[in-house]
Every structure is written in structure tokens, then in C-alpha cells.
PDB file of N, CA and C in Angstrom:
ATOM      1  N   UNK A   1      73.476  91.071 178.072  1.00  0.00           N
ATOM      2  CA  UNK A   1      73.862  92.350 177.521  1.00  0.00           C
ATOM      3  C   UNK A   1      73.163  93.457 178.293  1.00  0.00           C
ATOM      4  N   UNK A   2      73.512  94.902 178.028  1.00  0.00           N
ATOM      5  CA  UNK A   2      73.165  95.877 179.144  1.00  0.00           C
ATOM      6  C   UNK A   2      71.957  96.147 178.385  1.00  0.00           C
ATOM      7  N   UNK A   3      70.603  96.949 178.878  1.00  0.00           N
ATOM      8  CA  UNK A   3      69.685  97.310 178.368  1.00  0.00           C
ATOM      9  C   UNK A   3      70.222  98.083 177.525  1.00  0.00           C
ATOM     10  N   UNK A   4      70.986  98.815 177.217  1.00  0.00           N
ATOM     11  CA  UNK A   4      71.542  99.884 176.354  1.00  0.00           C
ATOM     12  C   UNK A   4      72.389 100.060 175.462  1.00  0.00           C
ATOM     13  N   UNK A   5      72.439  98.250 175.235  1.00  0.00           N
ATOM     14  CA  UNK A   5      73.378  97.900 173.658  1.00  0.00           C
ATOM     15  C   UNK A   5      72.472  97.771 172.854  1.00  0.00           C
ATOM     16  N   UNK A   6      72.973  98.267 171.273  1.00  0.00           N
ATOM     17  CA  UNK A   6      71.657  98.508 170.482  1.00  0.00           C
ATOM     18  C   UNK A   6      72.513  97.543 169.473  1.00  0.00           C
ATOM     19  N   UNK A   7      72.269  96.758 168.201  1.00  0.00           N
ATOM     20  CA  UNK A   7      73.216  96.339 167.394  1.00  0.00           C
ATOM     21  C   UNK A   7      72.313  96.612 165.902  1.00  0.00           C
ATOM     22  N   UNK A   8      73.376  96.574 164.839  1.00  0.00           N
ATOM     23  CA  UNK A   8      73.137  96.386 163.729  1.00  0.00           C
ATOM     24  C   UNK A   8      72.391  95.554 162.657  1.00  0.00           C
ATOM     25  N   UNK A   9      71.296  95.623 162.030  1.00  0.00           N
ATOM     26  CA  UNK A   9      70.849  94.582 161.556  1.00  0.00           C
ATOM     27  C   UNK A   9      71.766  94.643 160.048  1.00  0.00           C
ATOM     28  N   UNK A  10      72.492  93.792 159.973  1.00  0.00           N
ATOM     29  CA  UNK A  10      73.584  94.226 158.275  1.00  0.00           C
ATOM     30  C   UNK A  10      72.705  93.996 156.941  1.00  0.00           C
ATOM     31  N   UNK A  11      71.019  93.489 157.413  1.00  0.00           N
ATOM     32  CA  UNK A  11      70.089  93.153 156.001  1.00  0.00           C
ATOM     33  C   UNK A  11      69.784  95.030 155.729  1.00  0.00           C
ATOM     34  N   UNK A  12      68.622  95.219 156.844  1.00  0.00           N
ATOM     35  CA  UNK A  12      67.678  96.197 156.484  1.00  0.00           C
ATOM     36  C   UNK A  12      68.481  97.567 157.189  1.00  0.00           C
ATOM     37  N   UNK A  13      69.588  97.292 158.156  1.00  0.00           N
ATOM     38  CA  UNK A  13      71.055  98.926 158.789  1.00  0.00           C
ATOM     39  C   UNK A  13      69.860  99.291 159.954  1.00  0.00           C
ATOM     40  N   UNK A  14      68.873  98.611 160.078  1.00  0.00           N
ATOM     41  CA  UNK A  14      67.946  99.561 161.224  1.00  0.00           C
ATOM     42  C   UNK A  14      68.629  98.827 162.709  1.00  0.00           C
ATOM     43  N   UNK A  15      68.721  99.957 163.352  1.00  0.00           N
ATOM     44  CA  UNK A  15      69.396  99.640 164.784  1.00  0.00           C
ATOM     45  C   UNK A  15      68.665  99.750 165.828  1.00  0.00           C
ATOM     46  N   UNK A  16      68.338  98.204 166.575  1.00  0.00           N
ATOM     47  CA  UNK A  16      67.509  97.782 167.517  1.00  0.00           C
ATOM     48  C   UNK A  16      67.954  96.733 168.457  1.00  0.00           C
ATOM     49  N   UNK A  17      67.049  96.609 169.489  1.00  0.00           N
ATOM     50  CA  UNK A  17      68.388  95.695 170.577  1.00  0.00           C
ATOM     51  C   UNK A  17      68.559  94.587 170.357  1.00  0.00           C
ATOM     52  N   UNK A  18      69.101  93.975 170.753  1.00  0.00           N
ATOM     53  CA  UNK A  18      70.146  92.374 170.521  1.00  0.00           C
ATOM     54  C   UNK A  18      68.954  91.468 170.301  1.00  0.00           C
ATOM     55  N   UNK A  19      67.718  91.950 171.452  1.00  0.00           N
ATOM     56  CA  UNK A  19      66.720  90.829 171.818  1.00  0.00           C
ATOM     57  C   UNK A  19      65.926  90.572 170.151  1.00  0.00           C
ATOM     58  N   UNK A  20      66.293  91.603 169.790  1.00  0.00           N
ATOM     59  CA  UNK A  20      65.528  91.676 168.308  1.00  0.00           C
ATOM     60  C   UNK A  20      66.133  90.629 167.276  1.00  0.00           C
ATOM     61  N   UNK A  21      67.155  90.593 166.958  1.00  0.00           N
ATOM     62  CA  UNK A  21      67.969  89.954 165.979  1.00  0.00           C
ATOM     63  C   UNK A  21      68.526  88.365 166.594  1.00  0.00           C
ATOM     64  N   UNK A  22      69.031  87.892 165.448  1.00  0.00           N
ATOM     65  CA  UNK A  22      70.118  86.628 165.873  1.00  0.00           C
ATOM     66  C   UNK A  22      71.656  86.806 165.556  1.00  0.00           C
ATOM     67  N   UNK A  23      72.365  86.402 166.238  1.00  0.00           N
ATOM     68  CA  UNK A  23      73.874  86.549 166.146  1.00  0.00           C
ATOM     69  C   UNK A  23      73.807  85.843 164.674  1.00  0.00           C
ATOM     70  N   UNK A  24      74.719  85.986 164.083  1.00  0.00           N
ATOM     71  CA  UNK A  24      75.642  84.820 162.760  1.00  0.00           C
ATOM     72  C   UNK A  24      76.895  85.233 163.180  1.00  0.00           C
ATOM     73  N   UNK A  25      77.469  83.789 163.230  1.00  0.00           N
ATOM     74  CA  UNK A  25      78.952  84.012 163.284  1.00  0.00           C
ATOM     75  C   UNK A  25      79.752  82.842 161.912  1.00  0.00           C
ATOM     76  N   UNK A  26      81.170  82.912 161.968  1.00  0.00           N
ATOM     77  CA  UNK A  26      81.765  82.198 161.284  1.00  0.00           C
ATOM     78  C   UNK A  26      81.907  80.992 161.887  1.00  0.00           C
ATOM     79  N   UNK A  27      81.922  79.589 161.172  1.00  0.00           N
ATOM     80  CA  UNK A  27      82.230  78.595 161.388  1.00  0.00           C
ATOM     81  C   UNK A  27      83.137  77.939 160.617  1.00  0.00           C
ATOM     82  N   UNK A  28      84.800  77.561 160.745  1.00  0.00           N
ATOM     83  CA  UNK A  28      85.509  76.957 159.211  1.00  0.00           C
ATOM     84  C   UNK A  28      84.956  74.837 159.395  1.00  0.00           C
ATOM     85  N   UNK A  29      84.486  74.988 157.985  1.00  0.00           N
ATOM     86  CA  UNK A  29      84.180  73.517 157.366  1.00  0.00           C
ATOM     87  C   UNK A  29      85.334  73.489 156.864  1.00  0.00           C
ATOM     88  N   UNK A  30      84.800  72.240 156.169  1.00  0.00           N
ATOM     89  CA  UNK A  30      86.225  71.688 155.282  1.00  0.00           C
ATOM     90  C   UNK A  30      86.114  72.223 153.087  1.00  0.00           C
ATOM     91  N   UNK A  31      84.773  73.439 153.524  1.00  0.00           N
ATOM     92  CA  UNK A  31      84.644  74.176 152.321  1.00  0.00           C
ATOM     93  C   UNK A  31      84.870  75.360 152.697  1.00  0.00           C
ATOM     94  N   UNK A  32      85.587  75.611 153.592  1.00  0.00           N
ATOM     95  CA  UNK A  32      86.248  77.271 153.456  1.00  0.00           C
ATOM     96  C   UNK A  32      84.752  77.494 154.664  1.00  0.00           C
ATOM     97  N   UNK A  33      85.048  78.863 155.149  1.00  0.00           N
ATOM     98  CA  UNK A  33      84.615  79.760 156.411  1.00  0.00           C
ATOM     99  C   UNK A  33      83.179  79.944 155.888  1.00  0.00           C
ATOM    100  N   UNK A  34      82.006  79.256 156.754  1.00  0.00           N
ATOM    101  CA  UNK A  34      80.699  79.580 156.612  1.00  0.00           C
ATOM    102  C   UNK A  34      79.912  80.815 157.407  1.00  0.00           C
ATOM    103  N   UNK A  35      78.916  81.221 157.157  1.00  0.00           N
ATOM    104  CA  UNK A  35      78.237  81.982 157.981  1.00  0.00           C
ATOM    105  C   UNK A  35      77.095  80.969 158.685  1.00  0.00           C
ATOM    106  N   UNK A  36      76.923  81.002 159.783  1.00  0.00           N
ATOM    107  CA  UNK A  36      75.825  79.947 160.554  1.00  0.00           C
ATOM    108  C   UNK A  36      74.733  80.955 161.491  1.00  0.00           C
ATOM    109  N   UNK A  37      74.018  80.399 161.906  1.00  0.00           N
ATOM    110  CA  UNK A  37      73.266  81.191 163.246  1.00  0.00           C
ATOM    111  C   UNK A  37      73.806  80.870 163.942  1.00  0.00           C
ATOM    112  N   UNK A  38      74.065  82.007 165.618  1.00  0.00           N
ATOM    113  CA  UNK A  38      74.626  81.404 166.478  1.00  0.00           C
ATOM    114  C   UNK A  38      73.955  82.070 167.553  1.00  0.00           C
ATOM    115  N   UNK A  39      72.419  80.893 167.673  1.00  0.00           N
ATOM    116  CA  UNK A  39      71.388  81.232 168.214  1.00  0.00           C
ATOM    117  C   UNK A  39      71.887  81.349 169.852  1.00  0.00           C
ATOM    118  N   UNK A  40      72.845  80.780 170.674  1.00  0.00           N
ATOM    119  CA  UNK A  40      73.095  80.822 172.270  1.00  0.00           C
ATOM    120  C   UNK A  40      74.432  81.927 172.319  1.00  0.00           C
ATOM    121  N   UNK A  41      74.732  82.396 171.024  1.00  0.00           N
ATOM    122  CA  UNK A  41      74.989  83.739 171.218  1.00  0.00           C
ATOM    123  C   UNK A  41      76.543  83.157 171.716  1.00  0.00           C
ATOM    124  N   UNK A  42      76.977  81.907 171.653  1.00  0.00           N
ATOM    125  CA  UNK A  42      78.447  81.198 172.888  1.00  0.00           C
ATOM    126  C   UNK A  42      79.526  80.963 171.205  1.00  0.00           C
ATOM    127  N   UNK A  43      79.298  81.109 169.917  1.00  0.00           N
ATOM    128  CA  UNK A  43      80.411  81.029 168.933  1.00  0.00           C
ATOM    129  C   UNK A  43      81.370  82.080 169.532  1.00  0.00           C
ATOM    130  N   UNK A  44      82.829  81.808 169.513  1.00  0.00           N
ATOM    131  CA  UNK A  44      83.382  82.806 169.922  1.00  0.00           C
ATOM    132  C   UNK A  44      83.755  83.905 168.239  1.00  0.00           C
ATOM    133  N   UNK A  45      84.907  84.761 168.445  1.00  0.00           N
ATOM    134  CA  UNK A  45      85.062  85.587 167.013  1.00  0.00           C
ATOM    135  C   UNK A  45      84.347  86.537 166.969  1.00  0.00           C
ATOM    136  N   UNK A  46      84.563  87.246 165.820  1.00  0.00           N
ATOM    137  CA  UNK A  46      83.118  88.541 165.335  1.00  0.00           C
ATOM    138  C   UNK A  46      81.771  87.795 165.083  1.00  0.00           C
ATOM    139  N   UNK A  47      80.940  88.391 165.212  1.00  0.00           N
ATOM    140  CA  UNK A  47      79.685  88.379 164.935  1.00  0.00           C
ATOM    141  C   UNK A  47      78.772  89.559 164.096  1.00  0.00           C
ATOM    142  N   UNK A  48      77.783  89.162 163.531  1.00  0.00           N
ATOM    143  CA  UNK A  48      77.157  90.275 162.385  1.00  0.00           C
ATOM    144  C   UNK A  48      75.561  89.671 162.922  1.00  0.00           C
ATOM    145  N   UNK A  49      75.064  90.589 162.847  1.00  0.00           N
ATOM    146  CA  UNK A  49      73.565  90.245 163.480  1.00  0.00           C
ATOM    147  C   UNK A  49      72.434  90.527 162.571  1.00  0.00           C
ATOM    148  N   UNK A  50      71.135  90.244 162.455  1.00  0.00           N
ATOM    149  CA  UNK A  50      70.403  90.126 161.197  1.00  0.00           C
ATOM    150  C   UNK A  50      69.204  89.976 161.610  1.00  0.00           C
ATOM    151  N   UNK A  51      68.174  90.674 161.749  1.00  0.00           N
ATOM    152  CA  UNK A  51      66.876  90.295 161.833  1.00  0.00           C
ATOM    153  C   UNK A  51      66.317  88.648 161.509  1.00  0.00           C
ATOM    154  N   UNK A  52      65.598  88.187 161.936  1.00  0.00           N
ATOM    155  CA  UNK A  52      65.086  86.663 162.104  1.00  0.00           C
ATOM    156  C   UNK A  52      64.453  86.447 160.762  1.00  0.00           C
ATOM    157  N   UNK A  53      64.370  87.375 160.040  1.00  0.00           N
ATOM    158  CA  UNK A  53      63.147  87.404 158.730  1.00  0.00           C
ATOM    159  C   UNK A  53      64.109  86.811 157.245  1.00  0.00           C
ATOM    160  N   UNK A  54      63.523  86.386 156.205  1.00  0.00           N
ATOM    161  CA  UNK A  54      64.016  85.908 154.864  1.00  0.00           C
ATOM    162  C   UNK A  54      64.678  87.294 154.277  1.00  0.00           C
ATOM    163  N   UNK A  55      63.577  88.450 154.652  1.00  0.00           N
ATOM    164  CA  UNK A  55      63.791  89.630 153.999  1.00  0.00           C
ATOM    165  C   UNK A  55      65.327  89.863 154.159  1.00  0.00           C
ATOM    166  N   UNK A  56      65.434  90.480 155.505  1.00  0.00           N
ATOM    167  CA  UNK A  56      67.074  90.658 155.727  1.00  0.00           C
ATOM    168  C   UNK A  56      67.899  90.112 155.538  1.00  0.00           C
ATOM    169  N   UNK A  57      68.019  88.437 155.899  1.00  0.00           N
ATOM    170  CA  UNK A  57      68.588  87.506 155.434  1.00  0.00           C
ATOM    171  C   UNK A  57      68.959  87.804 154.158  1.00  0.00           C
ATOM    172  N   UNK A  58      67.992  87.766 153.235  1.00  0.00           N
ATOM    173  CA  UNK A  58      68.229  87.793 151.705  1.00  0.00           C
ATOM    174  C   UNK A  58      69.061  88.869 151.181  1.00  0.00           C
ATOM    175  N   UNK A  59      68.424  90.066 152.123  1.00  0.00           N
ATOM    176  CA  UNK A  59      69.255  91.158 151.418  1.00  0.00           C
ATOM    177  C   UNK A  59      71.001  91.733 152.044  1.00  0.00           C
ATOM    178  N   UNK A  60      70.866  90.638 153.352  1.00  0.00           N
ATOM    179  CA  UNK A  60      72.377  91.445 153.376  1.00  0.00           C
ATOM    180  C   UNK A  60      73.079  89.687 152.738  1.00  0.00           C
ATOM    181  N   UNK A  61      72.906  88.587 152.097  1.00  0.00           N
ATOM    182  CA  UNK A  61      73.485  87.679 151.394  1.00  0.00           C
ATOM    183  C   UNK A  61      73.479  88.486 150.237  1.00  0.00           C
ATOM    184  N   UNK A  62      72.125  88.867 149.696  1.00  0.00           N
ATOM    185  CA  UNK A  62      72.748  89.594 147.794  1.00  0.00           C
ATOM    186  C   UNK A  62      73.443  90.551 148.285  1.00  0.00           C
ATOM    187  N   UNK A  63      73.805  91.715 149.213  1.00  0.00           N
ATOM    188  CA  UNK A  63      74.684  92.414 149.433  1.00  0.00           C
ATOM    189  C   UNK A  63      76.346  92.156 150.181  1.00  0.00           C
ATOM    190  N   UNK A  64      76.368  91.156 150.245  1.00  0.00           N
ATOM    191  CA  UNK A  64      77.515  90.657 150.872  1.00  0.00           C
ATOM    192  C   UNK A  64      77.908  90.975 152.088  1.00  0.00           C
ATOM    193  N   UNK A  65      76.907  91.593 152.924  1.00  0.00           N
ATOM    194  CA  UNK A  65      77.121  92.066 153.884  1.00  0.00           C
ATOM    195  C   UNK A  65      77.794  91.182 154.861  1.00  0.00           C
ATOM    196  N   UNK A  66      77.760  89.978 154.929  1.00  0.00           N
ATOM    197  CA  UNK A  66      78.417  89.008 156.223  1.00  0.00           C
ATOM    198  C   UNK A  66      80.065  89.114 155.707  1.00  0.00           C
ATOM    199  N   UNK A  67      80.166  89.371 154.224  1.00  0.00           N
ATOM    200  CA  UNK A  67      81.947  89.389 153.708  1.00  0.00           C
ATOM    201  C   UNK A  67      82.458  90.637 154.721  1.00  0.00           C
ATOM    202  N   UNK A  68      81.851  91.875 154.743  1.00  0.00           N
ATOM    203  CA  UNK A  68      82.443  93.066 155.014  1.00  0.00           C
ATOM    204  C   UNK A  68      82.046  93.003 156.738  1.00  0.00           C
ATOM    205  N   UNK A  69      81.405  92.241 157.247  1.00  0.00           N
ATOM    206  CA  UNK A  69      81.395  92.217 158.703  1.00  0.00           C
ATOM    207  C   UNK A  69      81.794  91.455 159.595  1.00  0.00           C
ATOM    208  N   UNK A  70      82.622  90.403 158.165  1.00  0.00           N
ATOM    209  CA  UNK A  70      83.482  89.484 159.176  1.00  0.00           C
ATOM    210  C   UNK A  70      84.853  89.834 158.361  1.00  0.00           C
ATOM    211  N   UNK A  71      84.865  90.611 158.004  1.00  0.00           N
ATOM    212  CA  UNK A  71      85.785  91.158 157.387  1.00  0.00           C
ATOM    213  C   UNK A  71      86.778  90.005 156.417  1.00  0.00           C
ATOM    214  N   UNK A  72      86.094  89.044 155.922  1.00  0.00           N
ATOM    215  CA  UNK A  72      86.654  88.165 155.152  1.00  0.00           C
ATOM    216  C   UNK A  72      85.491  87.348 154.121  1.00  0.00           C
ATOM    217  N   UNK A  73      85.922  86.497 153.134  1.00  0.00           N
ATOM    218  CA  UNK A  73      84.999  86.204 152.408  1.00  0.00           C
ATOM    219  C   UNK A  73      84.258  84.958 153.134  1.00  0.00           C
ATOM    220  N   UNK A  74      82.883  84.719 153.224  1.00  0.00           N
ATOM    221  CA  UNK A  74      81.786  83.367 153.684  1.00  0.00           C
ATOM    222  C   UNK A  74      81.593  83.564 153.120  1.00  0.00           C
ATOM    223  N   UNK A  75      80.808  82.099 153.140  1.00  0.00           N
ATOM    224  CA  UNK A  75      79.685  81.423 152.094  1.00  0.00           C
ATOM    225  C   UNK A  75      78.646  81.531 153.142  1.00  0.00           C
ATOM    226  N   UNK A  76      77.747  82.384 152.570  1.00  0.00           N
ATOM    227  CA  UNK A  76      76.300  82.215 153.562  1.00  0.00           C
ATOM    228  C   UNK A  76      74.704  81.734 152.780  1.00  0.00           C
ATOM    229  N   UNK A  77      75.404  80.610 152.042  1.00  0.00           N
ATOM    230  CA  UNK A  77      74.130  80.261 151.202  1.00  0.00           C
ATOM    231  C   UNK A  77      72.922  79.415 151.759  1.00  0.00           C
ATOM    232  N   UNK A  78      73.746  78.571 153.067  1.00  0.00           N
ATOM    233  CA  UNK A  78      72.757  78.159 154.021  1.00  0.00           C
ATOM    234  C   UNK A  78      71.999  79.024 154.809  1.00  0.00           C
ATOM    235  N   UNK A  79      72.542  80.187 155.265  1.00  0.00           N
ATOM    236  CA  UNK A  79      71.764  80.870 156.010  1.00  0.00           C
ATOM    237  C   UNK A  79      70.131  80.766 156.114  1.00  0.00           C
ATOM    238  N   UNK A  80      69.411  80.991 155.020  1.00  0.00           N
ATOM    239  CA  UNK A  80      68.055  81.061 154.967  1.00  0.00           C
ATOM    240  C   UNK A  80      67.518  79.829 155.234  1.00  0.00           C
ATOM    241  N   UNK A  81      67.463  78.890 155.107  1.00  0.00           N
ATOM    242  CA  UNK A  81      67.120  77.066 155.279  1.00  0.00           C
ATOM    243  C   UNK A  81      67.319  76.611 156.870  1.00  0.00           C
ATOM    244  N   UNK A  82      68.835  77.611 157.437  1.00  0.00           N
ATOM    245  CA  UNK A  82      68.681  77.306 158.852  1.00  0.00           C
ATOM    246  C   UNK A  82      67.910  78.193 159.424  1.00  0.00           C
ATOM    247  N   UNK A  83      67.922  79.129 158.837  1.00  0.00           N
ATOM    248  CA  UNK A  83      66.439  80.319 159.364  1.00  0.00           C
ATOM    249  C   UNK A  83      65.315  79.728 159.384  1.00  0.00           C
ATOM    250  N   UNK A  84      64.746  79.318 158.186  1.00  0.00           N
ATOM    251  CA  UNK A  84      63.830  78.651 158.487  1.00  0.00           C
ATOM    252  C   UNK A  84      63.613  77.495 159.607  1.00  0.00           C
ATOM    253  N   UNK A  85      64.394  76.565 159.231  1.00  0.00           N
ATOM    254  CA  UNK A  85      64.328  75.820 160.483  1.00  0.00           C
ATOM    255  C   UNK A  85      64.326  76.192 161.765  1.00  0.00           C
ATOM    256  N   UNK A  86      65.109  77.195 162.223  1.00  0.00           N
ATOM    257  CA  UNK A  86      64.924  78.202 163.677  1.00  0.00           C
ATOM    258  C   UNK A  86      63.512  78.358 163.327  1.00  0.00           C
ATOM    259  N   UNK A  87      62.995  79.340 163.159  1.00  0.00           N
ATOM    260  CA  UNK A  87      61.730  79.848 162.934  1.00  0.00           C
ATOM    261  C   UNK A  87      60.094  78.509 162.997  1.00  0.00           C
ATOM    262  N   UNK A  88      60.544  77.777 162.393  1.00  0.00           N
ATOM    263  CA  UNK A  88      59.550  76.739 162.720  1.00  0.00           C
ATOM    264  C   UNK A  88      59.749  76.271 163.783  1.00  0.00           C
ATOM    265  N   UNK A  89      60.937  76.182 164.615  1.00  0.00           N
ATOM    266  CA  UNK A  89      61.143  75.029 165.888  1.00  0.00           C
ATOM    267  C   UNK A  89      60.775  75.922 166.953  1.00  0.00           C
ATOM    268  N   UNK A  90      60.980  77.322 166.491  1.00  0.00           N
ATOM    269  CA  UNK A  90      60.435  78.256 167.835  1.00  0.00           C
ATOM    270  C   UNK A  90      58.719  78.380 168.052  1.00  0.00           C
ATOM    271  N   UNK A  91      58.231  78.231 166.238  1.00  0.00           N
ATOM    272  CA  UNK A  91      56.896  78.063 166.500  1.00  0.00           C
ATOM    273  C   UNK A  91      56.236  77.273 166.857  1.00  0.00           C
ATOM    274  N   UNK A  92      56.978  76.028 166.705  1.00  0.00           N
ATOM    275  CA  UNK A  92      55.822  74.786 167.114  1.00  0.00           C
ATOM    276  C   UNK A  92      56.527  74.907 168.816  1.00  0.00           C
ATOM    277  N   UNK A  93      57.498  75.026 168.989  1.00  0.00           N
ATOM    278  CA  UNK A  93      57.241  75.333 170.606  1.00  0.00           C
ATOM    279  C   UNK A  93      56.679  76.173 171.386  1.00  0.00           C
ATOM    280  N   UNK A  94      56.236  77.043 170.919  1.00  0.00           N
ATOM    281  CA  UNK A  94      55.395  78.419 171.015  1.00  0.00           C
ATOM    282  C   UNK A  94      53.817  77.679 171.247  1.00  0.00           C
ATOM    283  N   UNK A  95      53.604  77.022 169.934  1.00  0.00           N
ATOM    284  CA  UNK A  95      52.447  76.710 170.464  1.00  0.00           C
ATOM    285  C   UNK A  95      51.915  75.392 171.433  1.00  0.00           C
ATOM    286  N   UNK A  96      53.049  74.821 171.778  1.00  0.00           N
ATOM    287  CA  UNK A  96      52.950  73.951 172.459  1.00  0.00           C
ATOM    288  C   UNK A  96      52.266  74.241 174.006  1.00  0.00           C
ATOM    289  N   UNK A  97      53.048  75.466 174.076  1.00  0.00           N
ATOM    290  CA  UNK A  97      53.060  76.274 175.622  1.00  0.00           C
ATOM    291  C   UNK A  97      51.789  76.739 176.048  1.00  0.00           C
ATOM    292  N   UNK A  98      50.989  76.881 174.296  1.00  0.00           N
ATOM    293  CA  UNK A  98      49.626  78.211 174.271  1.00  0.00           C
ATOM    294  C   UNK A  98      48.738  77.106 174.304  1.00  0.00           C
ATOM    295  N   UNK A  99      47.518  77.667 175.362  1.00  0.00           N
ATOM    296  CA  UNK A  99      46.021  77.058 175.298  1.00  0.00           C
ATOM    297  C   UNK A  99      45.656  76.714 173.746  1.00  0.00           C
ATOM    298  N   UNK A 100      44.546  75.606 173.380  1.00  0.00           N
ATOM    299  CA  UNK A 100      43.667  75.944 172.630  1.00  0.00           C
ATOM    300  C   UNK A 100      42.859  76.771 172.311  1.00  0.00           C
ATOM    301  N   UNK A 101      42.775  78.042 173.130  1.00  0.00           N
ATOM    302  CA  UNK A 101      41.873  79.029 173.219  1.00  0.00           C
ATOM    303  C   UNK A 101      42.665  80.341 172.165  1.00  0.00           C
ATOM    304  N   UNK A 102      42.235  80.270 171.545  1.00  0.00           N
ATOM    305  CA  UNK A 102      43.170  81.025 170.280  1.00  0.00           C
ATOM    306  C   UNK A 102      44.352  82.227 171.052  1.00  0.00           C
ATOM    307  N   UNK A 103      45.110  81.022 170.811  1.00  0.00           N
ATOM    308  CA  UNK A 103      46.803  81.267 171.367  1.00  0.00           C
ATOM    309  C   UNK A 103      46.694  81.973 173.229  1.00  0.00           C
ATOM    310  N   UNK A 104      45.542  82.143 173.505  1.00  0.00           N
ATOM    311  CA  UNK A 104      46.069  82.749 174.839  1.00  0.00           C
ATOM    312  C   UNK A 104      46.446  81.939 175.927  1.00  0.00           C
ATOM    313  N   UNK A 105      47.335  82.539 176.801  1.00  0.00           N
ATOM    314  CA  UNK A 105      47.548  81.407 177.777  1.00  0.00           C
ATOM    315  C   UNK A 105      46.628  81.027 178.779  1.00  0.00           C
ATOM    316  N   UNK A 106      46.581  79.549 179.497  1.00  0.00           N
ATOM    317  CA  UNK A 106      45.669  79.228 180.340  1.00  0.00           C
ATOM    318  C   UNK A 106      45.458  80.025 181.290  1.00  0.00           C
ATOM    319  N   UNK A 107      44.580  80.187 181.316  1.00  0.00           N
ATOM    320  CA  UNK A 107      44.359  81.025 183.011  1.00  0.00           C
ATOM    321  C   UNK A 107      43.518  79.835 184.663  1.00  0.00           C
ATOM    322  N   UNK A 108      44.024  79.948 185.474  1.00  0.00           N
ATOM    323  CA  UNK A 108      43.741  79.692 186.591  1.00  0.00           C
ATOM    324  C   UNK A 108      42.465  79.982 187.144  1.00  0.00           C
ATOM    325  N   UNK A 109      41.538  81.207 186.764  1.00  0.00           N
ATOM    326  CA  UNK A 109      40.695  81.377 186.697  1.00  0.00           C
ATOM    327  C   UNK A 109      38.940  80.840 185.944  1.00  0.00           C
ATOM    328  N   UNK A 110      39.550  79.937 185.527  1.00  0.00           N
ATOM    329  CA  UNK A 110      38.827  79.046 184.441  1.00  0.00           C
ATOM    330  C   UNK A 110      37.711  78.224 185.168  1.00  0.00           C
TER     331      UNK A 110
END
């Protein structure tokens, strides 16, 4: 994306760049049209974007915000559970990468 696309967060409406948020897009199951993460950003369709946090999450699900931005009715009750799961798999790889030296990275200089 160009440095100078900004997108929507549909939880908290604050507008910040892409790098900030995660895509959600629609996915149809065999229970009617879900909302999913669509962390490589490659689901094709509309997309509605959402800060990484429970907070937003939570509040654009009690607000229905993924109905009015995919302009049809989802079920986005999974959303938060696969959040979480994102969120832990990025952390334990996070720290995989980081020294024992409280989180900083190794240095060469050592």
C-alpha cells in the first residue's frame, strides 16, 4: 500500500495506516457469511479493518459494525478467540527472535 493510505478502524473510527490494523474480511461457511481475520491481507471482496485489540474488536461486534461495512449481515462471534490466537502466535514469535537480555536484541558487540 502507498505510504499515504490511511484506513478506518470500524471499533474505536480513529484513522491510522493499514500497518496499524488487521484486514477482516467475509468468508461463506455452511452457517451463512462469517467475519474472519485476513491477516496476508490476499481474501478477495470488501474488507473492514479493526485495530488488533479486544477493545475494538468488541466494540465494533456490539455495534455491528462489520454488518454495515460489508454491507450485509455476518456473524462475527469468532472474531475475538481468533484475535487472540493471532496475538499470542505473534508474541511467542516475537520473543523467540529477542535475546534473554530483557527483550533487546543481540548485539555483535558483546
Amino acid at each position: 500500500m502507498s505510504q499515504n493510505s490511511l484506513r478506518t478502524c470500524v471499533g474505536c473510527k480513529k484513522v491510522v495506516s493499514p500497518d496499524q490494523l488487521v484486514r477482516v474480511a467475509v468468508e461463506h461457511t455452511q452457517h451463512g457469511p462469517e467475519a474472519v481475520l485476513d491477516v496476508s491481507r490476499r481474501i478477495g471482496g470488501r474488507g473492514a479493518w479493526v485495530h488488533p485489540t479486544q477493545e475494538c474488536v468488541g466494540t465494533a461486534v456490539r455495534r455491528r459494525a462489520f454488518n454495515r461495512a460489508f454491507r450485509t449481515a455476518v456473524s462475527a462471534e469468532n472474531l475475538g478467540h481468533h484475535l487472540n490466537v493471532l496475538l499470542s502466535t505473534r508474541w511467542n514469535g516475537q520473543k523467540e527472535s529477542e535475546s534473554e537480555d530483557h527483550g533487546k536484541p543481540m548485539s555483535a558487540k558483546r
